[in-house]
N, C-alpha and C. Protein backbone atom coordinates (compact mmCIF):
# COMPACT_ATOMS: atom_id res chain seq x y z
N UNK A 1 5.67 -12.23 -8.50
CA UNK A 1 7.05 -12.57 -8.21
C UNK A 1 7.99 -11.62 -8.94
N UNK A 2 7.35 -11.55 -10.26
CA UNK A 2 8.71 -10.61 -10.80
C UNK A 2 8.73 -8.94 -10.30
N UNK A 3 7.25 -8.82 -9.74
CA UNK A 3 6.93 -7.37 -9.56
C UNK A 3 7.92 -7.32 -8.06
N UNK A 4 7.98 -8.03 -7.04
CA UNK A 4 8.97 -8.55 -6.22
C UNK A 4 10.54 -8.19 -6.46
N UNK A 5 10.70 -8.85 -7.34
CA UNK A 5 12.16 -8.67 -7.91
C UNK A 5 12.54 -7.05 -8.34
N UNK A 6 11.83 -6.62 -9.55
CA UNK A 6 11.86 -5.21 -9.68
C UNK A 6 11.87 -4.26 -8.84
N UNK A 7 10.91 -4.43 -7.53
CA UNK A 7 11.22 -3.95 -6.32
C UNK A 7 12.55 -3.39 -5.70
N UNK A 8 12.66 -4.71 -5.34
CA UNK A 8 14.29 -4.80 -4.71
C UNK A 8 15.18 -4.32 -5.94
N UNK A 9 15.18 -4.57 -6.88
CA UNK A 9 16.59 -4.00 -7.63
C UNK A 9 16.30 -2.83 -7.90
N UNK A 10 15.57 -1.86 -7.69
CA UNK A 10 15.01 -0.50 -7.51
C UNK A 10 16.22 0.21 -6.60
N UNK A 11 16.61 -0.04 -5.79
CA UNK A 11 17.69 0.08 -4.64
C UNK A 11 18.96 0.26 -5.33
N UNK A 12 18.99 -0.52 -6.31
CA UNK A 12 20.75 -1.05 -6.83
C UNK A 12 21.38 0.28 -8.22
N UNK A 13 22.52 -0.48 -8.63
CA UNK A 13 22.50 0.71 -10.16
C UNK A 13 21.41 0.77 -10.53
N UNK A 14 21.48 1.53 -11.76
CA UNK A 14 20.45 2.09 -12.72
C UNK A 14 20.23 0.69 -13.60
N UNK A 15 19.01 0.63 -13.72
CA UNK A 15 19.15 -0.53 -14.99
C UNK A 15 18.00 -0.01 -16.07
N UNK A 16 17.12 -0.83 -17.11
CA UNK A 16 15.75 -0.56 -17.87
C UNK A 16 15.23 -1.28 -17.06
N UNK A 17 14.32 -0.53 -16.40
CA UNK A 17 12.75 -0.55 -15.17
C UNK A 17 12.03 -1.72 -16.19
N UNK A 18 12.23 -1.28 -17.18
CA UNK A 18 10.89 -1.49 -18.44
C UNK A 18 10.86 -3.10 -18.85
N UNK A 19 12.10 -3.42 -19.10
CA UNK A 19 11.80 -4.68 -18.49
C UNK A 19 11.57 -6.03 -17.95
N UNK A 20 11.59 -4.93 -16.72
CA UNK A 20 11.82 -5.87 -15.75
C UNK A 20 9.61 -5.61 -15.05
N UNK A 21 9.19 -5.08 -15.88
CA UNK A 21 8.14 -5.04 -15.74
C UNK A 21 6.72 -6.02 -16.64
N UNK A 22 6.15 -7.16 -16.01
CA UNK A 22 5.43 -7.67 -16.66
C UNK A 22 4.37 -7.45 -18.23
N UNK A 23 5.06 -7.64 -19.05
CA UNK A 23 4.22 -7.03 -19.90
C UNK A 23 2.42 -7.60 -20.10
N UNK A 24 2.19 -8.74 -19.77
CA UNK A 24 0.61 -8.79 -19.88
C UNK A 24 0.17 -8.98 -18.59
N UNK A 25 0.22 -8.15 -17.80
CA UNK A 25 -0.14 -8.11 -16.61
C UNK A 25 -1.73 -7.48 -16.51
N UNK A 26 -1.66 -6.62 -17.32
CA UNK A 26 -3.42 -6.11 -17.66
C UNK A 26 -4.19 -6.98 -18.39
N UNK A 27 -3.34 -7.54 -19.46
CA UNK A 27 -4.19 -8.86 -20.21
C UNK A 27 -4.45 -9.74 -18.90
N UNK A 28 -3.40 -10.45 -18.59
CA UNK A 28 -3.86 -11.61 -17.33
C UNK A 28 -5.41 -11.51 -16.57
N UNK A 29 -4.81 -10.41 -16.19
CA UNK A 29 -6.49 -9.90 -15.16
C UNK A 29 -7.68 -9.84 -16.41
N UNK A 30 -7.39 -9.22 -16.97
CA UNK A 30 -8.94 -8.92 -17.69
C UNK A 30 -8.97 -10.73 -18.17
N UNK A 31 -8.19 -11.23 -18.34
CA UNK A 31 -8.60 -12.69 -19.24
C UNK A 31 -8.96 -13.53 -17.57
N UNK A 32 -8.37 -13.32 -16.41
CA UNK A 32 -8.84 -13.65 -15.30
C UNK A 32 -9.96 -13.51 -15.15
N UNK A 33 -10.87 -12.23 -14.96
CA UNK A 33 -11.98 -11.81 -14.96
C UNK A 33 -12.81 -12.54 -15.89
N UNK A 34 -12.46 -12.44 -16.75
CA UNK A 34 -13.45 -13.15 -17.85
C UNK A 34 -14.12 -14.05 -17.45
N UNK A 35 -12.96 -15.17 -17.16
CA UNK A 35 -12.64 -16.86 -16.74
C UNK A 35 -13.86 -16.62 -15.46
N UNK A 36 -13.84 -15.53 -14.67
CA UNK A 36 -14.31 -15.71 -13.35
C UNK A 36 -15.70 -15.62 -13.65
N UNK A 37 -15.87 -14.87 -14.54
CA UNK A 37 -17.58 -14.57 -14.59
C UNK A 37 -17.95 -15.17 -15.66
N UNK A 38 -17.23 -16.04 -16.30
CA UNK A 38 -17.56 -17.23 -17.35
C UNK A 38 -18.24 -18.52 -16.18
N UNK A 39 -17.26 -18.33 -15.40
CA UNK A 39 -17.84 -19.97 -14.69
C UNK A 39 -18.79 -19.23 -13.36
N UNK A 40 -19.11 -18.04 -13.36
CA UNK A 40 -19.75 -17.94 -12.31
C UNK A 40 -21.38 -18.06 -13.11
N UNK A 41 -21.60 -17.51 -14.19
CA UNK A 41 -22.87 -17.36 -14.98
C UNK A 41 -23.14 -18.68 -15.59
N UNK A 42 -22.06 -19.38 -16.31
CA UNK A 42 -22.25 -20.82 -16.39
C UNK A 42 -23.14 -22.02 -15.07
N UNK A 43 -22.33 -21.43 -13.77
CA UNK A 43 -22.84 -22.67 -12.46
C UNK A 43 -24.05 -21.67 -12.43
N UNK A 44 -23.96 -20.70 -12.53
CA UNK A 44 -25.68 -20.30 -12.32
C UNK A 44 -26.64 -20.83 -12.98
N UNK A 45 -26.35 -20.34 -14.21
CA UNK A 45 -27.56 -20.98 -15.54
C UNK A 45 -27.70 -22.80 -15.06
N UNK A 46 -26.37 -23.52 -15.28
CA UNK A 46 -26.92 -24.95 -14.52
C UNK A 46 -27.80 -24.76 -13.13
N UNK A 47 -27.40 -24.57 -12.52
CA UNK A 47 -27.86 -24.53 -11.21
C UNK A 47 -29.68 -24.63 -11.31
N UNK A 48 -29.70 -22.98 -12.03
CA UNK A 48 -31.38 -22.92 -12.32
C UNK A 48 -32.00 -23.89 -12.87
N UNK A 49 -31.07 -24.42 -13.72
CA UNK A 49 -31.81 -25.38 -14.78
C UNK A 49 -32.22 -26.70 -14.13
N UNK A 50 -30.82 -27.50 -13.45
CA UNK A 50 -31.36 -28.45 -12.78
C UNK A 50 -32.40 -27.95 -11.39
N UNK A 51 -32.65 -27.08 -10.90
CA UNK A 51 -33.39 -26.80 -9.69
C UNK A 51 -35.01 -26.60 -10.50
N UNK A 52 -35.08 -26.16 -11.38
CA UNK A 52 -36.33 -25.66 -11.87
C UNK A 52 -36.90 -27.10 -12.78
N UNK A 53 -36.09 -28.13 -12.72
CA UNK A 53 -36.56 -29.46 -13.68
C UNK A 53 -37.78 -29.84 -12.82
N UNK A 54 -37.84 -30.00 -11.47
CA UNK A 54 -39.16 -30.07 -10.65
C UNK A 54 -39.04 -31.83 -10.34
N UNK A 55 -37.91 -32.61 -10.86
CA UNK A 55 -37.94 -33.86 -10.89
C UNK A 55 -37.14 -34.39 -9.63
N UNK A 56 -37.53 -35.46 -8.45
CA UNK A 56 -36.99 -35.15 -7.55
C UNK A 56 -35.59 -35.92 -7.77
N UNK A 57 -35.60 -36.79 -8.64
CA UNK A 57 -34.32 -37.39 -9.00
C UNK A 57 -32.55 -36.18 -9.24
N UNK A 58 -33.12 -34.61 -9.67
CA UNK A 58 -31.99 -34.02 -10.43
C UNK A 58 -31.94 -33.38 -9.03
N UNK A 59 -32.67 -33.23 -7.56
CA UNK A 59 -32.40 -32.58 -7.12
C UNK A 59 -30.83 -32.51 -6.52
N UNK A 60 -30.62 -33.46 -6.21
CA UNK A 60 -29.17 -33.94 -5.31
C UNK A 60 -28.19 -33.59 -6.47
N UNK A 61 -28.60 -33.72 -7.82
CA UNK A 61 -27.44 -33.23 -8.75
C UNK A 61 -27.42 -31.65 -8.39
N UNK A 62 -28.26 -30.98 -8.45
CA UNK A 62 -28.68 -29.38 -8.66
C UNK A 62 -27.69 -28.93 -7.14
N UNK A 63 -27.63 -29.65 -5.91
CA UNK A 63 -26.78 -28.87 -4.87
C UNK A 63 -25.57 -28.81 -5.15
N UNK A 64 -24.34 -29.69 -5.55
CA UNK A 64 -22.97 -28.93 -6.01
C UNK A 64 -23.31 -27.50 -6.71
N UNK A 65 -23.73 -27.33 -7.53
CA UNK A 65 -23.87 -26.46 -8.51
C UNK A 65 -24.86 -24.89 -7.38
N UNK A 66 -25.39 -25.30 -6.18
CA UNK A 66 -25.71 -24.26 -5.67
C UNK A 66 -24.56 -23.71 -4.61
N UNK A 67 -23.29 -25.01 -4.32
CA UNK A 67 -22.23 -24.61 -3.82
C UNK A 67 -21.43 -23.64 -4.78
N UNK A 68 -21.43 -23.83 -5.91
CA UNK A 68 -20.77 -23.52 -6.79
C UNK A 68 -20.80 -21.43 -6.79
N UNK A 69 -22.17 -21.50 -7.29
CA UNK A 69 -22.62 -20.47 -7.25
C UNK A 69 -22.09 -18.99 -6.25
N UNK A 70 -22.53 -20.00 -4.72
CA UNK A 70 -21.70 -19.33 -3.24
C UNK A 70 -20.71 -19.46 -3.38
N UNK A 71 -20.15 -20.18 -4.15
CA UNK A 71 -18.26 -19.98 -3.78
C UNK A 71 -17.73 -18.73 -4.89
N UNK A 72 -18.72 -18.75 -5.72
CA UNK A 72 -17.86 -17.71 -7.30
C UNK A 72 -18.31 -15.83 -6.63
N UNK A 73 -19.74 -16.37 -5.78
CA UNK A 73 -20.50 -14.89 -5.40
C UNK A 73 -19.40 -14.46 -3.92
N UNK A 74 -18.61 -15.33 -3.51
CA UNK A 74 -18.39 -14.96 -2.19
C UNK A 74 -16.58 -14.72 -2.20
N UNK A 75 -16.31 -15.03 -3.80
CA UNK A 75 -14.82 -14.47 -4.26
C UNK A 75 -14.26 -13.54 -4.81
N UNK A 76 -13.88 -12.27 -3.87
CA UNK A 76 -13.66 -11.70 -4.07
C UNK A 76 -12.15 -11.42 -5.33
N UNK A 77 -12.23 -11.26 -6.29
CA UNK A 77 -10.95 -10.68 -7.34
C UNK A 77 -11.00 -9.79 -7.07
N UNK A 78 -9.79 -9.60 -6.70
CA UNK A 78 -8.66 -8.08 -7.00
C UNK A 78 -8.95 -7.19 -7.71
N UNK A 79 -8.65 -8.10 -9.25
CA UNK A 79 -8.66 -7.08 -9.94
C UNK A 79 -10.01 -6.67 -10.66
N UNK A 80 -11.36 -6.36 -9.45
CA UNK A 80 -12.61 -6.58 -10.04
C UNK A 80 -12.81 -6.38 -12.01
N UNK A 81 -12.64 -5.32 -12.09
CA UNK A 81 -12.26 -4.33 -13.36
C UNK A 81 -11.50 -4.05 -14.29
N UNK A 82 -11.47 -4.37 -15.69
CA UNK A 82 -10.41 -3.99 -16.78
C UNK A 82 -9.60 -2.49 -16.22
N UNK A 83 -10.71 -1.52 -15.93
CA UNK A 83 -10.30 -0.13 -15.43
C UNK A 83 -9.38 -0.17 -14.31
N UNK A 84 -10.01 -0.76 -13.60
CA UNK A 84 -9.26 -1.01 -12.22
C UNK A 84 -7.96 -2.11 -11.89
N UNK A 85 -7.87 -2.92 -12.51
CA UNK A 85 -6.45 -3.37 -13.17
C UNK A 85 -5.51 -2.32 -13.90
N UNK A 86 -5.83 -1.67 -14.67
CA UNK A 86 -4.83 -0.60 -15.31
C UNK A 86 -4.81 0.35 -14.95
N UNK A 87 -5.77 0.98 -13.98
CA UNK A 87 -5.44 1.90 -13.02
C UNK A 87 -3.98 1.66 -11.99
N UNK A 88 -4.49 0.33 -11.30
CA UNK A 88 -3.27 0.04 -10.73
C UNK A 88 -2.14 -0.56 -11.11
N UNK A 89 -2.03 -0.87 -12.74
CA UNK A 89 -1.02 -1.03 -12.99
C UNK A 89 0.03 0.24 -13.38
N UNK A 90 -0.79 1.25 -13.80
CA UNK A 90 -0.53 2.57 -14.28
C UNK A 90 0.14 3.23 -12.99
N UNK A 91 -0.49 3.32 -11.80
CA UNK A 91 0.03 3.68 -10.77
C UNK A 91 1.35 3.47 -10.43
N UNK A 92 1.59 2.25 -10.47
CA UNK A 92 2.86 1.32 -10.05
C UNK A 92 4.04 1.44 -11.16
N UNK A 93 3.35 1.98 -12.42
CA UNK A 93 3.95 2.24 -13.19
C UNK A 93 5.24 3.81 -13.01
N UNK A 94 3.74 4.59 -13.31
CA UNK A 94 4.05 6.04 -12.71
C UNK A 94 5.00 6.28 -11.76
N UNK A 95 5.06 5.29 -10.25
CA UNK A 95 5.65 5.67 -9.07
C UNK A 95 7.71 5.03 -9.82
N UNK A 96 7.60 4.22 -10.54
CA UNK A 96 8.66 3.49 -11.06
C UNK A 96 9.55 4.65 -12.00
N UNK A 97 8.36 5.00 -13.01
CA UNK A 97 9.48 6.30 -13.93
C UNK A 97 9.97 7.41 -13.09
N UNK A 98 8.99 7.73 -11.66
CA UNK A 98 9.54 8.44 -11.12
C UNK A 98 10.72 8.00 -10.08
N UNK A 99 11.18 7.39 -10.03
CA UNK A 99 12.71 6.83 -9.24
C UNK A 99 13.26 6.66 -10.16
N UNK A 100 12.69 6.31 -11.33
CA UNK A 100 14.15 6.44 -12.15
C UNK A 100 14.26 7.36 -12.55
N UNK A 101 13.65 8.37 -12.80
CA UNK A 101 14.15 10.05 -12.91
C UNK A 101 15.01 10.86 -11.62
N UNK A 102 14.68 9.54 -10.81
CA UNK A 102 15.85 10.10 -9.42
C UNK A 102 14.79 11.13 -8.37
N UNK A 103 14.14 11.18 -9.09
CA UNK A 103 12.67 12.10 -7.61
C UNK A 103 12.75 11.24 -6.65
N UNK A 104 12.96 10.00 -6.41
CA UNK A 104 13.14 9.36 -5.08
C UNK A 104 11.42 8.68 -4.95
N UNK A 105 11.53 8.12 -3.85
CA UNK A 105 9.84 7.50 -3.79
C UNK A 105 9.38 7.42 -2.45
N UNK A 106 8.48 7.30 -2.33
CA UNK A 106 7.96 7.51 -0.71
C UNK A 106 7.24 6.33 0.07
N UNK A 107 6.63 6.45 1.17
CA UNK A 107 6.22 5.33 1.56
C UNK A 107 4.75 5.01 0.68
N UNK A 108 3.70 5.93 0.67
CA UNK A 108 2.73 5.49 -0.12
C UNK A 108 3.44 4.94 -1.52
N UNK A 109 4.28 5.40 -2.19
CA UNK A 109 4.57 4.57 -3.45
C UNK A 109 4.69 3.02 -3.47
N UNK A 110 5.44 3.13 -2.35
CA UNK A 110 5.56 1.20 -1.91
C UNK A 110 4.39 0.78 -1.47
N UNK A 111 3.54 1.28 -0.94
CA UNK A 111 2.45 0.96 -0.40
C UNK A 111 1.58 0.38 -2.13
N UNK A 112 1.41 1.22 -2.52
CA UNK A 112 0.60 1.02 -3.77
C UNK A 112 1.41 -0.53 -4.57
N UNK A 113 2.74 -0.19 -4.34
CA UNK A 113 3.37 -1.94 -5.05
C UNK A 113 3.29 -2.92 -4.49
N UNK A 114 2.96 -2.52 -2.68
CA UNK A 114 2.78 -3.58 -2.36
C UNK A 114 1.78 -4.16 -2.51
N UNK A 115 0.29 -3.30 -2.71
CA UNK A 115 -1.02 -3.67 -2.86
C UNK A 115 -1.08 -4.44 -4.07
N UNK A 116 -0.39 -3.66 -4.85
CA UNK A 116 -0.47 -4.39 -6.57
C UNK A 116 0.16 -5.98 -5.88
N UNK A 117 0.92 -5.81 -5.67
CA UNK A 117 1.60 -7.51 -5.75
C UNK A 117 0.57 -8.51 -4.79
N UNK A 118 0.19 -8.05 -3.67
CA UNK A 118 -0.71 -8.91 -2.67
C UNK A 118 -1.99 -9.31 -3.54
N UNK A 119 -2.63 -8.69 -4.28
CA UNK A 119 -3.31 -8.61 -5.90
C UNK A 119 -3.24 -9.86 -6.44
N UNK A 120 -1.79 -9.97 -6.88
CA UNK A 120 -1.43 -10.64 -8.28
C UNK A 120 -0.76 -11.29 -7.08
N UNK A 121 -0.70 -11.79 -5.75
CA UNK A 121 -1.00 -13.48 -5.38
C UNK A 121 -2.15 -13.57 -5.26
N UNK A 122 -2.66 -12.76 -4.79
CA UNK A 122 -4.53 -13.38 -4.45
C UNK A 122 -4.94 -14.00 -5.60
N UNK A 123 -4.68 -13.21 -6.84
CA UNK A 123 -5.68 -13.87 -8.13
C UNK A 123 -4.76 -14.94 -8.65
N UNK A 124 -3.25 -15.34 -8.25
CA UNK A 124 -2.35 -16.82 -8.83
C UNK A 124 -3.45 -17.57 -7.56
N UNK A 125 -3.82 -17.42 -6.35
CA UNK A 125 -4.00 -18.08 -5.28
C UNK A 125 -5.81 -18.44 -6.01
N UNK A 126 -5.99 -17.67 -6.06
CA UNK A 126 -7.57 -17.73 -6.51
C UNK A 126 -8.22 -18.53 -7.76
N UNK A 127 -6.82 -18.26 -8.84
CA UNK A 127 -6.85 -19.20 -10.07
C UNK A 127 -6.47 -20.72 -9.85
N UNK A 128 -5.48 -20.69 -8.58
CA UNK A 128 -5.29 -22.11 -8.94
C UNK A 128 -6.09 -22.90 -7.69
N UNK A 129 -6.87 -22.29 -6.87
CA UNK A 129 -8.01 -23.02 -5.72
C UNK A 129 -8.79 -23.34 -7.09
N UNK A 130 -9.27 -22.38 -7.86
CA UNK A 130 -10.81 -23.07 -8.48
C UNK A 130 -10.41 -23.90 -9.64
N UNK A 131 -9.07 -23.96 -10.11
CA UNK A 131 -8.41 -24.54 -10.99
C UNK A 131 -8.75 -26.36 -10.35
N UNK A 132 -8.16 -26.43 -9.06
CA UNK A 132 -8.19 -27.53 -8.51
C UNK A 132 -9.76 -27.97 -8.18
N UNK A 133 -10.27 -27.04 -7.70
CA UNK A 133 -11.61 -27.43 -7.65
C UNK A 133 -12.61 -27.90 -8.68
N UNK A 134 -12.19 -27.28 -9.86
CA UNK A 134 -12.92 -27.36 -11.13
C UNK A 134 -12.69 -29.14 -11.82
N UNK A 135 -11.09 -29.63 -11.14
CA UNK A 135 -10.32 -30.77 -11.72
C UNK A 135 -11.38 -31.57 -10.93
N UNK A 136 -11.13 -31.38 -9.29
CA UNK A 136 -11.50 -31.92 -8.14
C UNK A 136 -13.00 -32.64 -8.68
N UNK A 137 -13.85 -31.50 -8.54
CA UNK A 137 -15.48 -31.92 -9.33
C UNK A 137 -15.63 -32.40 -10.50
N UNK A 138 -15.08 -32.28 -11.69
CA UNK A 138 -14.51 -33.19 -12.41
C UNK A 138 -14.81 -35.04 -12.41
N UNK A 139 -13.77 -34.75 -11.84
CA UNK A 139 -13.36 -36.06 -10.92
C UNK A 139 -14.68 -36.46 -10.64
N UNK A 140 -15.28 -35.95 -9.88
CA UNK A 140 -16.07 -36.58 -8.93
C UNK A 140 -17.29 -36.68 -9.76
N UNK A 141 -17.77 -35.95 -10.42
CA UNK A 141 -18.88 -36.09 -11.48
C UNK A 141 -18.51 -37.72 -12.54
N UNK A 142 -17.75 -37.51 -12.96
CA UNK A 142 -17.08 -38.84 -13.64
C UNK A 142 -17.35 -40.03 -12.89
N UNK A 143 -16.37 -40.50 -11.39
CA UNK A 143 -17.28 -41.54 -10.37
C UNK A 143 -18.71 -41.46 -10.09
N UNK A 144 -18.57 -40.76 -9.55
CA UNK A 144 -20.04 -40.83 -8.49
C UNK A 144 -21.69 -40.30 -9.25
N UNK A 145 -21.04 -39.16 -9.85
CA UNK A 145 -22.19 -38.77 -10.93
C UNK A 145 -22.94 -39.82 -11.62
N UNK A 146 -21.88 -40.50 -12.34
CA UNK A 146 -21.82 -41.37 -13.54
C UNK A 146 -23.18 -42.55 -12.72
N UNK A 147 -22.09 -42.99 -11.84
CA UNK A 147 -23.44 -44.19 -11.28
C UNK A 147 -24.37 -43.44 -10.58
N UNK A 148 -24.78 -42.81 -10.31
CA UNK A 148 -26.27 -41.84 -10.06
C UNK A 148 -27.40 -41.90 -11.26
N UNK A 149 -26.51 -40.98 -12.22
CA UNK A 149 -27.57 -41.29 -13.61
C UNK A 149 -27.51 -42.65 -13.92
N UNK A 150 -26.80 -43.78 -13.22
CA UNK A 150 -27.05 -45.02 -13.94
C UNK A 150 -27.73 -46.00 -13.52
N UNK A 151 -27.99 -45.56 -12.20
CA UNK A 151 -28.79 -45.56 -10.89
C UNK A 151 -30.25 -45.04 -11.45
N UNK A 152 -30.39 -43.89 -12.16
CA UNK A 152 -31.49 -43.43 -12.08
C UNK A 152 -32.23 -43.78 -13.45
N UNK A 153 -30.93 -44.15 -14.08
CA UNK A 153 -31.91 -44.82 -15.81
C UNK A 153 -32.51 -46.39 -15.99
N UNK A 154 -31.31 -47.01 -14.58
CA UNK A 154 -31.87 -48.27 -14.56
C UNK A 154 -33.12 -48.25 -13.61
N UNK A 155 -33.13 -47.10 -12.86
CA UNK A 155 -34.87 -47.40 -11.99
C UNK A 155 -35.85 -46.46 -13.35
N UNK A 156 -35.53 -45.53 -13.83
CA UNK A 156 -36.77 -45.49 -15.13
C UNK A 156 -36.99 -46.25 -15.93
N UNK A 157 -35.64 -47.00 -16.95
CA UNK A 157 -36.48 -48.41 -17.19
C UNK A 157 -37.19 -49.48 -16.93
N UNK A 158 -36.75 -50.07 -15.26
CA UNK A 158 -37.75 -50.59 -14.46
C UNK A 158 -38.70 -50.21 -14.70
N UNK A 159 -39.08 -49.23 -14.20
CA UNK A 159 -40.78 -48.14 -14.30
C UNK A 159 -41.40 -48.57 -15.37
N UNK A 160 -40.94 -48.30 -16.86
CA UNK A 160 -41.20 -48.29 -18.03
C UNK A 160 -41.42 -49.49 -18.01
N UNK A 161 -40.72 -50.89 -18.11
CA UNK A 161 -40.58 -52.26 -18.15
C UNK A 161 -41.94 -52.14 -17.48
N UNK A 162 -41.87 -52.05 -16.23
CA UNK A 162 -43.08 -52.90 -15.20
C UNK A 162 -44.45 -52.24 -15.48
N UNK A 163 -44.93 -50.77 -16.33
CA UNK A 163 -45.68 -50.02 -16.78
C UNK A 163 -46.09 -50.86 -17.76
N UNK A 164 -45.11 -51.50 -18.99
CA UNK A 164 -45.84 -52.02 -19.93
C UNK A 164 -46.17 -53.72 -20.03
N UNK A 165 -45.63 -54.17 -18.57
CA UNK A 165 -45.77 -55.66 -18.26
C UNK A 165 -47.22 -55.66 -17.69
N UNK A 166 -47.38 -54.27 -16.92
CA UNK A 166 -48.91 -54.41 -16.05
C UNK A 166 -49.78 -54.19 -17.07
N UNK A 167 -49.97 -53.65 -17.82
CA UNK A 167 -50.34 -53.33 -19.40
C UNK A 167 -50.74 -54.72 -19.77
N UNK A 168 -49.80 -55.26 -20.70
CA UNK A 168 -50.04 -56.51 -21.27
C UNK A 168 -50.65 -57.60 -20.30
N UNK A 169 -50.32 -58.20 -18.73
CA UNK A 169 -51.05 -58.34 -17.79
C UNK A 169 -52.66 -58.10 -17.54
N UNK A 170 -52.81 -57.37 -17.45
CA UNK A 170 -54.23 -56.74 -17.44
C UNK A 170 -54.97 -57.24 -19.35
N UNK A 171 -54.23 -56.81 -19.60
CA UNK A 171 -55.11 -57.19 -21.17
C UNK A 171 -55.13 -59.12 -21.11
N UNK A 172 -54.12 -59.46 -20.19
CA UNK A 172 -54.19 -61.16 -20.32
C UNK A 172 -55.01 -61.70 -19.43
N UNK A 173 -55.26 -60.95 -18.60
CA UNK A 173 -56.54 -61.65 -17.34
C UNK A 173 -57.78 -61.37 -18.24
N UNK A 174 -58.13 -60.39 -18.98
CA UNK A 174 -59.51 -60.00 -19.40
C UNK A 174 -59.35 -60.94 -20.81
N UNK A 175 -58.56 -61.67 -21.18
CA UNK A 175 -58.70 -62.07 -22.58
C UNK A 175 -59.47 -63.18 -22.44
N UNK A 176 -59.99 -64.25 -21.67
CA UNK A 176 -60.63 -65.60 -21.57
C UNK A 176 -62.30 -64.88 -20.95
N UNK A 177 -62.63 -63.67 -20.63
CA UNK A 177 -63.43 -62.80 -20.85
C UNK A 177 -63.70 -62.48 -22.20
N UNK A 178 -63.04 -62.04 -23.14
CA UNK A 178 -63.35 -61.58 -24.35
C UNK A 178 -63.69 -62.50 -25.02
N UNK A 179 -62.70 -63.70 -24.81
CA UNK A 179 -63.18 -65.20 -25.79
C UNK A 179 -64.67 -65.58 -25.35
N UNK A 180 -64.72 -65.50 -23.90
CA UNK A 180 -66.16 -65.50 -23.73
C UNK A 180 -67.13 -65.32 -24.53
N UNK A 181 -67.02 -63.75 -24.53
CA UNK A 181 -68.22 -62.88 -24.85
C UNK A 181 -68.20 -63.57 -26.79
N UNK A 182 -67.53 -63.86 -27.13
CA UNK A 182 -67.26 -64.41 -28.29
C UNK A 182 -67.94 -65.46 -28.83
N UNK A 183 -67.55 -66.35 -27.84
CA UNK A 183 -68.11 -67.65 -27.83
C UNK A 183 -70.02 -67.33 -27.51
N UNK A 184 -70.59 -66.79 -26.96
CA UNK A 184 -71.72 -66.34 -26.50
C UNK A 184 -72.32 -65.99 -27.79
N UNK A 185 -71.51 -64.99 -28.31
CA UNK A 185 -72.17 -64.39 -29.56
C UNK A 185 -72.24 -65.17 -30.68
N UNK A 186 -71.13 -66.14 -30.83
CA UNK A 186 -71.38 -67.38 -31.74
C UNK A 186 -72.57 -68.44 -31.34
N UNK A 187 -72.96 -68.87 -30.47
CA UNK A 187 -74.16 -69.34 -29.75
C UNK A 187 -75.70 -68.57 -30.23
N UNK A 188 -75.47 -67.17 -30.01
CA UNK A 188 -77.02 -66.30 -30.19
C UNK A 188 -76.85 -66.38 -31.38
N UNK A 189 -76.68 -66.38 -32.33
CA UNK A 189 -76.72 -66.25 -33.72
C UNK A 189 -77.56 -67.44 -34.27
């Protein structure tokens, strides 16, 4: 937006270019980037982890997390690159000192600001889809998650429960057997 603005008043008196020019505009991206391949290596590493547990209970957890994956591999950022962010900020830079030295500017110069700016919406547009998405799943892990694992701890304690009822069971049918053999051996003696 502000790269927008600077634009247009490019046209008008003379003013300081400088600024009216974003100063962490190279930070943003590189701390963008970061963010992007923070949560893309994060849903991976989950992903593997629940897929490779082999338990069929985690499987249905393990598919968000393989959506996840396709959505971070199939998003393209702008500003792939620390380099390539300050390349094009440098550019846009460059084409700016030169109009204000009065050399005038050409159509590729605008071309290059316009690219920069279509950029820096894609990655506001891009930060705040996975922003929402990140809330979105959130959300939904909290409901629905929640009673799944609660779903799935109350059928393993079952298991466990009815494992050590058949247990004690079995040792109670054979016990008027054992008194038997007891009673027998008190007899042979």
């Amino acid at each position: 937006m502000r790269l927008s603005i600077l634009w247009q008043d490019l046209s008008r008196t003379s003013f300081d270019w400088r600024s009216k020019i974003p100063e962490n505009a190279q930070e943003c991206s590189k701390q963008m980037q970061a963010v992007f391949e923070a949560l893309g290596s994060t849903w991976q590493t989950i992903a593997k982890t629940y897929v490779n547990q082999g338990r069929f209970e985690l499987n249905r957890i393990s598919i968000p997390f393989h959506e996840y994956e396709q959505m971070v591999d199939n998003l393209n950022l702008p500003f792939k690159t620390r380099e390539k962010a300050q390349l094009d900020y440098h550019q846009i830079e460059n084409s700016l000192i030169k109009m204000q030295k009065g050399d005038g500017y050409s159509g590729k110069d605008n071309q290059k600001f316009q690219n920069f700016t279509q950029k820096a919406k894609f990655a506001k547009k891009a930060s705040d889809t996975m922003t929402n998405i990140g809330l979105a799943e959130a959300n939904f892990f909290r409901v629905n998650r929640y009673n799944d694992f609660k779903s799935m701890m109350l059928e393993y304690v079952d298991s466990q429960i009815s494992f050590y009822e058949n247990i004690a069971n079995s040792f109670r049918k054979i016990r008027p057997l054992i008194e038997q053999i007891n009673v027998q051996q008190d007899l042979d003696k």
